[in-house]
N, C-alpha and C. Protein backbone atom coordinates (compact mmCIF):
# COMPACT_ATOMS: atom_id res chain seq x y z
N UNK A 1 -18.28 6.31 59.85
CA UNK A 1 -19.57 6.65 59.30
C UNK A 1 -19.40 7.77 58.28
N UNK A 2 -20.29 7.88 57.03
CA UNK A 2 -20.10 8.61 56.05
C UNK A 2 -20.93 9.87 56.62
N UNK A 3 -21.93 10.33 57.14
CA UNK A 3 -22.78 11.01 58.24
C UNK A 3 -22.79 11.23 59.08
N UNK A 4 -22.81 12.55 59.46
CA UNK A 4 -23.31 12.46 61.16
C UNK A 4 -24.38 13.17 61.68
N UNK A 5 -25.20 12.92 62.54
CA UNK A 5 -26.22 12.84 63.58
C UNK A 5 -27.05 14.53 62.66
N UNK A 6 -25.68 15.88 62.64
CA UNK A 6 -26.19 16.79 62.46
C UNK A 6 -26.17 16.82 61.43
N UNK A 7 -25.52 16.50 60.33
CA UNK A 7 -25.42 16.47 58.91
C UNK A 7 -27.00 15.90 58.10
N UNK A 8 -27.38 14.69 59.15
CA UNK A 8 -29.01 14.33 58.55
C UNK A 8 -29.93 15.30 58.83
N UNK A 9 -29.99 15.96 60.40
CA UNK A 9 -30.94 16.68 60.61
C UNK A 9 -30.83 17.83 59.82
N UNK A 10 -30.15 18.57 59.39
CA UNK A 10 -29.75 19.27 58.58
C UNK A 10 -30.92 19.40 57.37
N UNK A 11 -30.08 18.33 56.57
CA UNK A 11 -31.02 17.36 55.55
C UNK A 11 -32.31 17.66 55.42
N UNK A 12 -33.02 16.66 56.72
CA UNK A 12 -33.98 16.50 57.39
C UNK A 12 -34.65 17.19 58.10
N UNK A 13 -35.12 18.17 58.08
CA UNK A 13 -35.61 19.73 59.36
C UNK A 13 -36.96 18.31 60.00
N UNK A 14 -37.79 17.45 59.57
CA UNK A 14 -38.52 16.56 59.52
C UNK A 14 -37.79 15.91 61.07
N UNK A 15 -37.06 15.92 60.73
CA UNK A 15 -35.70 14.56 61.71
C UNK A 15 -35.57 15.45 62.76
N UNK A 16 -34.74 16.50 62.67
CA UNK A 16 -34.79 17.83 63.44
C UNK A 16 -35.94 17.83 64.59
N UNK A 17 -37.01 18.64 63.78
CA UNK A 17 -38.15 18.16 64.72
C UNK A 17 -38.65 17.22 65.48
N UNK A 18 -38.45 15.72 65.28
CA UNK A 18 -38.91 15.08 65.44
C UNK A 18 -37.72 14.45 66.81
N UNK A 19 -36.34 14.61 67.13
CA UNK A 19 -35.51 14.00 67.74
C UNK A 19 -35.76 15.68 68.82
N UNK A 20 -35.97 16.62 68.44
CA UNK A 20 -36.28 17.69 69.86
C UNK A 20 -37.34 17.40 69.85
N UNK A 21 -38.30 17.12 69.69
CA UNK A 21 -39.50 17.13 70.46
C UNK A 21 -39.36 15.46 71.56
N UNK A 22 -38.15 14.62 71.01
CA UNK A 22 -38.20 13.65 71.48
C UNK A 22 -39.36 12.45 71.17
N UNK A 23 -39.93 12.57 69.98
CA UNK A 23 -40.18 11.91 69.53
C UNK A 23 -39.45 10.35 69.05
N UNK A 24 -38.21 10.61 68.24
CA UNK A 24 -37.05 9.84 68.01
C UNK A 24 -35.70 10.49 68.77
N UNK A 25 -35.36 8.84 69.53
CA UNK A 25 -33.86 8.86 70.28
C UNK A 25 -33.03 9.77 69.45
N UNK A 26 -32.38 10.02 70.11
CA UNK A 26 -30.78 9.72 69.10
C UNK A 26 -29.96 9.14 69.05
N UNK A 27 -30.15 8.15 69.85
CA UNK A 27 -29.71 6.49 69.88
C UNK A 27 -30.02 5.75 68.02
N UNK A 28 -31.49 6.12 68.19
CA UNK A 28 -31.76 5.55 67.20
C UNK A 28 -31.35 6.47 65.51
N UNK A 29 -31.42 7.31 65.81
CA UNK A 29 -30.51 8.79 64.82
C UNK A 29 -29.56 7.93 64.67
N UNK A 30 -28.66 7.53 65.55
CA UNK A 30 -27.17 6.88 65.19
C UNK A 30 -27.46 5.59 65.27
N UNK A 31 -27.92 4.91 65.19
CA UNK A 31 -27.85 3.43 64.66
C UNK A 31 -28.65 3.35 63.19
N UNK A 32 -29.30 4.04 62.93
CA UNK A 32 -29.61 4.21 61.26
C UNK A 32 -28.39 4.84 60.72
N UNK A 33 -27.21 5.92 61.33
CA UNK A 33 -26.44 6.23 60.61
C UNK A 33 -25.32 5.29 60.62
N UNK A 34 -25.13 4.23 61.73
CA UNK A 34 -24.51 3.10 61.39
C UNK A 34 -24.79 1.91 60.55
N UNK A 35 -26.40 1.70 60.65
CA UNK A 35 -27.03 0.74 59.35
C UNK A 35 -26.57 1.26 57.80
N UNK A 36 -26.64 2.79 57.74
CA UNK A 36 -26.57 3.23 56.00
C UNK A 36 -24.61 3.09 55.68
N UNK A 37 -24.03 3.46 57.03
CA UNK A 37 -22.30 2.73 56.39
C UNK A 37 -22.25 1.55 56.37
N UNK A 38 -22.37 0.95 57.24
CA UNK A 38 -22.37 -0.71 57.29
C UNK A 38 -22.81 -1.35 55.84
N UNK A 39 -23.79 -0.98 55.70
CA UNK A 39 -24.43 -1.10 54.16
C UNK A 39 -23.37 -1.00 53.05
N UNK A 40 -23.06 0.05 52.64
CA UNK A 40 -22.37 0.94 51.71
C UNK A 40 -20.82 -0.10 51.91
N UNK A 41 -20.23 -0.05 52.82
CA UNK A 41 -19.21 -0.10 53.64
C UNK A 41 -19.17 -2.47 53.01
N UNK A 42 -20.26 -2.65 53.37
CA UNK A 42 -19.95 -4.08 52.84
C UNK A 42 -20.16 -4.63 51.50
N UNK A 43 -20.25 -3.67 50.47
CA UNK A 43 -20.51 -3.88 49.12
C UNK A 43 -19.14 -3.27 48.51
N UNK A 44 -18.49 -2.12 49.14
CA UNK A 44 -17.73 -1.56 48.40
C UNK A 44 -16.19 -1.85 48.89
N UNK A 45 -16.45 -2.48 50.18
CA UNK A 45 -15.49 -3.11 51.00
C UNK A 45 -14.40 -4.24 50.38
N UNK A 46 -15.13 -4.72 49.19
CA UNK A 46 -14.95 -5.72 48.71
C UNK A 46 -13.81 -5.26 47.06
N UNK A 47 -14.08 -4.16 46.97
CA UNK A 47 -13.30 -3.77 45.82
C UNK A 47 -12.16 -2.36 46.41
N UNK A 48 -12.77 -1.53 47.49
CA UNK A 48 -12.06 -0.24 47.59
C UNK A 48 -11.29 -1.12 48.88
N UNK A 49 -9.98 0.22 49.38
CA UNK A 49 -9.76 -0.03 50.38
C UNK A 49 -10.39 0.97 51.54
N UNK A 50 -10.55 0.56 52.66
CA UNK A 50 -11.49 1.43 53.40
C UNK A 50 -10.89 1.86 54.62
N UNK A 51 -10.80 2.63 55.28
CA UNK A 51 -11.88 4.20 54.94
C UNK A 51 -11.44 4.77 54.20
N UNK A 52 -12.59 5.42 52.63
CA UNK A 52 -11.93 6.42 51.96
C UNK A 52 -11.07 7.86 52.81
N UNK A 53 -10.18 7.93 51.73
CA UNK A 53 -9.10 9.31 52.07
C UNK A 53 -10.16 10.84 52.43
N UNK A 54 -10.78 10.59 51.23
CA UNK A 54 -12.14 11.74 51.20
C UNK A 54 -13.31 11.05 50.83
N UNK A 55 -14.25 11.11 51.41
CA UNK A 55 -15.73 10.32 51.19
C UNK A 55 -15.84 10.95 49.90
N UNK A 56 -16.39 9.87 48.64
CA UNK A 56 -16.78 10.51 47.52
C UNK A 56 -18.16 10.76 47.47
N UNK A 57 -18.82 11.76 46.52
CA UNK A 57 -20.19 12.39 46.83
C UNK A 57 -21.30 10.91 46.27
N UNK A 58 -20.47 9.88 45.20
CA UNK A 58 -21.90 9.42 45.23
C UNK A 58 -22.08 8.55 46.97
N UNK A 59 -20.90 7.93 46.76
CA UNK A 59 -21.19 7.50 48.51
C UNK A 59 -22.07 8.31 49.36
N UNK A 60 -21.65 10.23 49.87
CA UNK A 60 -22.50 10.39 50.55
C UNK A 60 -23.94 10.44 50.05
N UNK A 61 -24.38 10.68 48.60
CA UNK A 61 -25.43 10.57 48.18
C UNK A 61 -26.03 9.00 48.61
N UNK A 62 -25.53 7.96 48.62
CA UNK A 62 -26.16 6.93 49.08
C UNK A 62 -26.11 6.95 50.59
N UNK A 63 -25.26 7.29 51.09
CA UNK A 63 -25.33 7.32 53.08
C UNK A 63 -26.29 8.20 53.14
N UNK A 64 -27.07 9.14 52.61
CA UNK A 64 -28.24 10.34 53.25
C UNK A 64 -29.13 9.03 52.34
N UNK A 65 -29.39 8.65 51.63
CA UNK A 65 -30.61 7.63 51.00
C UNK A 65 -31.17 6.24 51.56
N UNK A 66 -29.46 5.87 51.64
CA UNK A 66 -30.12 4.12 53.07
C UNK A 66 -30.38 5.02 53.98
N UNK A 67 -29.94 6.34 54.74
CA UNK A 67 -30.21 6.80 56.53
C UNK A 67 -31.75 7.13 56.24
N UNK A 68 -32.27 7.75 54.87
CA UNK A 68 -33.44 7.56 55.13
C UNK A 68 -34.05 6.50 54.85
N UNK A 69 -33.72 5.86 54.07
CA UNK A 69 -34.61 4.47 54.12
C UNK A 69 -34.90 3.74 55.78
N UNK A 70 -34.16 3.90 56.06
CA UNK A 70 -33.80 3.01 57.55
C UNK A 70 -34.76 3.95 58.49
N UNK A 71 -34.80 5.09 58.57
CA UNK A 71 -35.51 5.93 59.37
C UNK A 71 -37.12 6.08 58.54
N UNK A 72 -37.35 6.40 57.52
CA UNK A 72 -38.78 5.80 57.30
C UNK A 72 -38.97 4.59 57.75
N UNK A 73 -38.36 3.48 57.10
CA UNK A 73 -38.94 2.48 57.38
C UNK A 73 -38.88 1.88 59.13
N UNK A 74 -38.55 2.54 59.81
CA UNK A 74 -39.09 2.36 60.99
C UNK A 74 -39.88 3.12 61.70
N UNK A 75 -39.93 4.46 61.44
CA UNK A 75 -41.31 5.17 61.70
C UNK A 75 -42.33 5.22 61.04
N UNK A 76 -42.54 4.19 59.91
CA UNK A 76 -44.02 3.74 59.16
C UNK A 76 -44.20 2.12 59.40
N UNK A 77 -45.21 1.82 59.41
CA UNK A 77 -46.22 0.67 60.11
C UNK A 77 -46.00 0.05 58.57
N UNK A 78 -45.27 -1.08 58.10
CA UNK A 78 -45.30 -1.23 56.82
C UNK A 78 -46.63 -2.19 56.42
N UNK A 79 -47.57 -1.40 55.76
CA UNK A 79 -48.41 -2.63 55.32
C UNK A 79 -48.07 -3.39 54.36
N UNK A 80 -49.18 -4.82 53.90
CA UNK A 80 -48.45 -5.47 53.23
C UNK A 80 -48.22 -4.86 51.89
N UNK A 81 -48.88 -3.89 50.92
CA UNK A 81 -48.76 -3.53 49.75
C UNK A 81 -47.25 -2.42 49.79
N UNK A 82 -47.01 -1.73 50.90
CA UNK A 82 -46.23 -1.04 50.92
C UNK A 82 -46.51 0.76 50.40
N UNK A 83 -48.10 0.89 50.54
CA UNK A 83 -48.83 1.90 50.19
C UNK A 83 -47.94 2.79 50.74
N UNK A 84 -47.38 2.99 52.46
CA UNK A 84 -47.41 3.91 52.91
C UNK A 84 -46.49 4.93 52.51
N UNK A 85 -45.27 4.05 52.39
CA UNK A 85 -44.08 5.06 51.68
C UNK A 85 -43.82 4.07 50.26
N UNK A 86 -44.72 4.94 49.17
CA UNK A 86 -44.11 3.86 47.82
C UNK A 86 -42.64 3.87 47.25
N UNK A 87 -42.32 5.35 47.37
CA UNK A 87 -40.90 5.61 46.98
C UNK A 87 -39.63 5.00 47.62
N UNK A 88 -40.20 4.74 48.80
CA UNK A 88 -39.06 4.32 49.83
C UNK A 88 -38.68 2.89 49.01
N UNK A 89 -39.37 1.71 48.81
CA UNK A 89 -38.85 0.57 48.62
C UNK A 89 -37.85 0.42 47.01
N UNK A 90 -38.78 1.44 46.40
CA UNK A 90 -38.23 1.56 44.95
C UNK A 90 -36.95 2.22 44.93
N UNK A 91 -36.55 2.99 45.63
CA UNK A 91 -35.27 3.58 45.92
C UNK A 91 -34.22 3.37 46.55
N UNK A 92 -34.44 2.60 47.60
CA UNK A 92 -34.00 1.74 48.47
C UNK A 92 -33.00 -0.06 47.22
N UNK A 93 -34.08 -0.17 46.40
CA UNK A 93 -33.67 -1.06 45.39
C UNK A 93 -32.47 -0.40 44.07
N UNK A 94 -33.03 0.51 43.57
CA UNK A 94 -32.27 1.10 43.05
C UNK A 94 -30.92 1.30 43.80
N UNK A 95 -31.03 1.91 44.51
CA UNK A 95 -29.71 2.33 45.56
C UNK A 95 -29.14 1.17 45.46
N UNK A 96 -29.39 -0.10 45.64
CA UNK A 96 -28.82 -1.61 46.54
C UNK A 96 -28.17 -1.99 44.55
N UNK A 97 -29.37 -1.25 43.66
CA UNK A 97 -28.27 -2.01 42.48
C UNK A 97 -27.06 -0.97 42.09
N UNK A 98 -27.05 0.47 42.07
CA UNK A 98 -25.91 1.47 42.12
C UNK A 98 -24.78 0.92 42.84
N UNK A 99 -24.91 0.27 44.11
CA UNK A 99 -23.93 -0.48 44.98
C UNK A 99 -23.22 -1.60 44.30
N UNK A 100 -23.91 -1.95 43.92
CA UNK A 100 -23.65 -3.63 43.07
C UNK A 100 -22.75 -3.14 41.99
N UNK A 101 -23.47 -2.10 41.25
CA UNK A 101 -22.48 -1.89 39.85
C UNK A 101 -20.95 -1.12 40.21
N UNK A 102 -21.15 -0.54 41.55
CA UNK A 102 -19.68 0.22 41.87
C UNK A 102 -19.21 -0.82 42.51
N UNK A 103 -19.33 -2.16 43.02
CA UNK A 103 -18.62 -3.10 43.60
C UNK A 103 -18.15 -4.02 42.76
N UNK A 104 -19.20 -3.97 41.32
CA UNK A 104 -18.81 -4.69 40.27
C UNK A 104 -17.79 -4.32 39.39
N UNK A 105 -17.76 -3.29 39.30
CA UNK A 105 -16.50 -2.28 38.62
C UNK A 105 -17.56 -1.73 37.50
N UNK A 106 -19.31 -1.42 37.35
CA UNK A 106 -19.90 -1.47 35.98
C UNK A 106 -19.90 0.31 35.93
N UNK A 107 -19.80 0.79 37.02
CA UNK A 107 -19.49 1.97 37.52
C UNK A 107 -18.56 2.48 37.79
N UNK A 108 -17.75 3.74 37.64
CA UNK A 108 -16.63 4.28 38.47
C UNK A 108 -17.11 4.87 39.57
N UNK A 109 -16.20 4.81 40.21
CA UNK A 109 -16.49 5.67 41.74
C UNK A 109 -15.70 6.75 41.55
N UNK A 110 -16.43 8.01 41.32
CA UNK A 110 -15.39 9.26 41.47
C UNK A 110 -14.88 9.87 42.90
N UNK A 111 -14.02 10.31 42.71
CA UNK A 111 -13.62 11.51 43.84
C UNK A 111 -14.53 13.03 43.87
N UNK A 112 -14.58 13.58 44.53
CA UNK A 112 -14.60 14.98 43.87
C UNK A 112 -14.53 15.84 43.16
N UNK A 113 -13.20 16.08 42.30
CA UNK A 113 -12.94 16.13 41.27
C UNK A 113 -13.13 15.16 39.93
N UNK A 114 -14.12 14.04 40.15
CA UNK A 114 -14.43 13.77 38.96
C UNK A 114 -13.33 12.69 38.23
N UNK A 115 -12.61 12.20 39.25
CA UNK A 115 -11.20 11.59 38.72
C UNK A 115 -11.52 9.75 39.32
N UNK A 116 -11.96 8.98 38.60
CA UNK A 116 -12.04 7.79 38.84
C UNK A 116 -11.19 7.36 39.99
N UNK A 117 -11.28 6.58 41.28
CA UNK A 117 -10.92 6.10 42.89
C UNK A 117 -10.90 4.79 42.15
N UNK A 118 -9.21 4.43 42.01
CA UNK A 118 -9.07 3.48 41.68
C UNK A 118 -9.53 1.90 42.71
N UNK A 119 -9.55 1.02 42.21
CA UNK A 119 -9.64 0.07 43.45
C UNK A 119 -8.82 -0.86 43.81
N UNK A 120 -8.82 -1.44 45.01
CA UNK A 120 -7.33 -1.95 45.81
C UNK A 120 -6.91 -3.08 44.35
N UNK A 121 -5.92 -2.94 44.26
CA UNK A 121 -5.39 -4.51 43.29
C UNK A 121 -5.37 -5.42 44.29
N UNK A 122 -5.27 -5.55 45.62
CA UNK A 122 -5.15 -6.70 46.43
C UNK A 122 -6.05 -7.49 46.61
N UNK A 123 -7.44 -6.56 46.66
CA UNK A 123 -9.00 -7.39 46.57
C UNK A 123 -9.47 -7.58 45.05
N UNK A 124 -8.68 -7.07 44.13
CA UNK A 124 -9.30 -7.26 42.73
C UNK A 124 -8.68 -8.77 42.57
N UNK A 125 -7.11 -9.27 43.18
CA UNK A 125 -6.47 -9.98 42.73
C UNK A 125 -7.15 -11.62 43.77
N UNK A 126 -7.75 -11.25 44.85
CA UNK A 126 -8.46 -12.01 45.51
C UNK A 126 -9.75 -12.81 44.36
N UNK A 127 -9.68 -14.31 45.02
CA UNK A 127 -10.62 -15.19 44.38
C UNK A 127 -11.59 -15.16 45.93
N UNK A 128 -12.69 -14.43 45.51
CA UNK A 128 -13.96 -15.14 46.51
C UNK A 128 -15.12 -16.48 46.15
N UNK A 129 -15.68 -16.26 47.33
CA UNK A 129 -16.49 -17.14 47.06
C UNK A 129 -17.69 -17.10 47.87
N UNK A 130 -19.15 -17.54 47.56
CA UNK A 130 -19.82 -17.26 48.85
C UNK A 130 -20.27 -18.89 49.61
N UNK A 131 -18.92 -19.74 49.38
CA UNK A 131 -18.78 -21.10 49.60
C UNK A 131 -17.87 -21.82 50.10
N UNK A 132 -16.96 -20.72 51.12
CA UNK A 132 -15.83 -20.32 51.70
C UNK A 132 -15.93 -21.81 52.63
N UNK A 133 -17.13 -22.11 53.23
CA UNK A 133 -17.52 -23.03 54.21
C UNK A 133 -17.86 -24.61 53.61
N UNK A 134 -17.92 -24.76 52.60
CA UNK A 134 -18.40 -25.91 51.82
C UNK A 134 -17.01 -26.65 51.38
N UNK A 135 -17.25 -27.73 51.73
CA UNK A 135 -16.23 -28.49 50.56
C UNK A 135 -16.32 -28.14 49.41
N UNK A 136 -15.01 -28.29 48.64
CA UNK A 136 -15.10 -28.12 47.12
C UNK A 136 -14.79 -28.93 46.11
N UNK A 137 -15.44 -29.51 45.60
CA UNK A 137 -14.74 -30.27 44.30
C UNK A 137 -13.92 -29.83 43.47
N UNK A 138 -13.84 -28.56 43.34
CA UNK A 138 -12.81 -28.38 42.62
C UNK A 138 -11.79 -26.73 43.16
N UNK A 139 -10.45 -26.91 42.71
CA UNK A 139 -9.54 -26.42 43.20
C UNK A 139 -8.86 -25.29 42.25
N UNK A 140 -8.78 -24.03 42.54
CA UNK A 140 -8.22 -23.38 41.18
C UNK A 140 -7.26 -22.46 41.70
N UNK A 141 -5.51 -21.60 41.80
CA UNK A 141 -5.17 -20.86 42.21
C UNK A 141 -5.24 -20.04 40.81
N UNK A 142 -4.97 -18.65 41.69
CA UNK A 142 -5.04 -18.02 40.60
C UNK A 142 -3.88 -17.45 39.82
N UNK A 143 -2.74 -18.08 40.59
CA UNK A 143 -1.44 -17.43 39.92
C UNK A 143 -0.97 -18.67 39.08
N UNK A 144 -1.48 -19.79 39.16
CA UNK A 144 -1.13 -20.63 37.65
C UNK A 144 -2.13 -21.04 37.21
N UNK A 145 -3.14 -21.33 37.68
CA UNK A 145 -4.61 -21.89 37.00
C UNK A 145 -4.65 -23.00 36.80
N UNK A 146 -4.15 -24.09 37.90
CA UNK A 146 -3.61 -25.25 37.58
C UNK A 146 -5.13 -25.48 38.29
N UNK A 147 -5.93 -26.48 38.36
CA UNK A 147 -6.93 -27.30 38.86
C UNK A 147 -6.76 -28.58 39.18
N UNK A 148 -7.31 -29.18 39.97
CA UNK A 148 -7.68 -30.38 40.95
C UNK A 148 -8.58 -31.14 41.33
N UNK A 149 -8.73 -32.06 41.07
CA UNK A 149 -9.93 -32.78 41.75
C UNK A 149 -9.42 -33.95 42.75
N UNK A 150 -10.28 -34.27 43.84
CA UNK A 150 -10.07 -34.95 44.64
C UNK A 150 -9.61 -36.67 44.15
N UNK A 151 -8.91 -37.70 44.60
CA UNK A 151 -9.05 -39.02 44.23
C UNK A 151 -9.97 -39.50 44.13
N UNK A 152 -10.52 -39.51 45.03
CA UNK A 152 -12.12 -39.80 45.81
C UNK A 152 -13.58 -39.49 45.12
N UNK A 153 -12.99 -38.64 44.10
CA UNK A 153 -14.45 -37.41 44.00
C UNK A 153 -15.30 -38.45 42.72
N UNK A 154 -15.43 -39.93 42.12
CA UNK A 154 -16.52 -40.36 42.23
C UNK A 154 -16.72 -41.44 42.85
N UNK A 155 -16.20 -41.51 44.32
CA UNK A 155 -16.32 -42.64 44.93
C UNK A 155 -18.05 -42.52 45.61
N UNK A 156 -19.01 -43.67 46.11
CA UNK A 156 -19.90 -43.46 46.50
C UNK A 156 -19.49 -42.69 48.11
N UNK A 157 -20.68 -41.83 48.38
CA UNK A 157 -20.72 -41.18 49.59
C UNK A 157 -20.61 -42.66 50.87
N UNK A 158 -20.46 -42.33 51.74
CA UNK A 158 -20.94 -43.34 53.14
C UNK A 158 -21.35 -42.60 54.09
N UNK A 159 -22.10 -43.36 54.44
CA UNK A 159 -23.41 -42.72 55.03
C UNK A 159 -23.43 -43.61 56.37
C-alpha cells in the first residue's frame, strides 16, 4: 500500500474524528487504503515494475485522492445528479485519466528528484490484449512480425 491508516488521518483530521468517535471502522480505513493501491497498482502495473524502490510523489498524490474518493463516496448517499459531493466524481475522473497517461507513457513518472522512473522493458516488450480469451484470427509475434491466418478462416461456421 502507498498509505497508511495514520498517514490519511493525518491528512484528514475529518477521518481522525470520525474513526475515534467510531463512527468509521478501521477495517474500513484499510480497505479504502487497499481500494486506492489496487487501483493505482493495476494501471501502472502494466508498464512499471512493482513495488516501487521509493513511492513517487505523483503516485502518493493519487493514493491520498482515490483513498478519498473511496471514503466519500461511501459515507455520502449518492443521489442520482451527484449534487452531494460534485468535486468528488470530477476528480476521481481526472485522476483515472493521469493514470492512463502514466501507463500510456503520455506522462513521465518522476522520482523525487525529478528524474524520469524508467519503465520495465519486459512489459514494454510484451504484446497485450484485452482478448487473451477469444479466438483469434489473426496471429502476430513480435520478434519477426510474421502473421497467420487460419486454413479454415473462410470456411462456413457449423452450427
Amino acid at each position: 500500500m502507498y498509505l497508511t491508516s495514520a498517514l490519511v488521518k493525518a491528512q484528514f483530521p475529518s477521518l481522525l474524528e470520525a474513526v475515534t468517535a467510531t463512527k468509521i471502522s478501521e477495517g474500513r480505513v484499510t480497505q479504502w487504503l487497499i481500494d486506492a493501491s489496487s487501483l493505482i497498482d493495476s494501471y501502472l502495473g502494466s508498464r512499471y515494475d512493482l513495488p516501487f524502490a521509493a513511492v513517487p510523489p505523483m503516485v502518493t498524490t493519487l493514493a491520498y485522492n482515490f483513498f478519498e474518493y473511496y471514503w466519500q463516496k461511501d459515507v455520502h448517499t449518492p443521489t442520482q445528479t451527484g449534487d452531494e459531493v460534485p468535486w468528488l466524481y470530477k476528480r476521481y475522473g481526472y485522476d483515472l485519466k493521469l493514470l492512463e497517461q502514466l501507463r500510456d507513457g503520455g506522462l513521465a513518472l518522476l522520482d523525487s528528484s525529478s528524474l524520469p522512473i524508467q519503465p520495465s522493458t519486459a512489459k514494454l516488450a510484451t504484446m497485450q490484449s484485452n482478448h487473451q480469451e477469444v479466438p483469434q484470427l489473426f496471429w502476430q509475434t513480435k520478434e519477426t512480425w510474421e502473421q497467420r491466418v487460419d486454413s479454415d478462416y473462410d470456411a462456413e461456421p457449423e452450427f
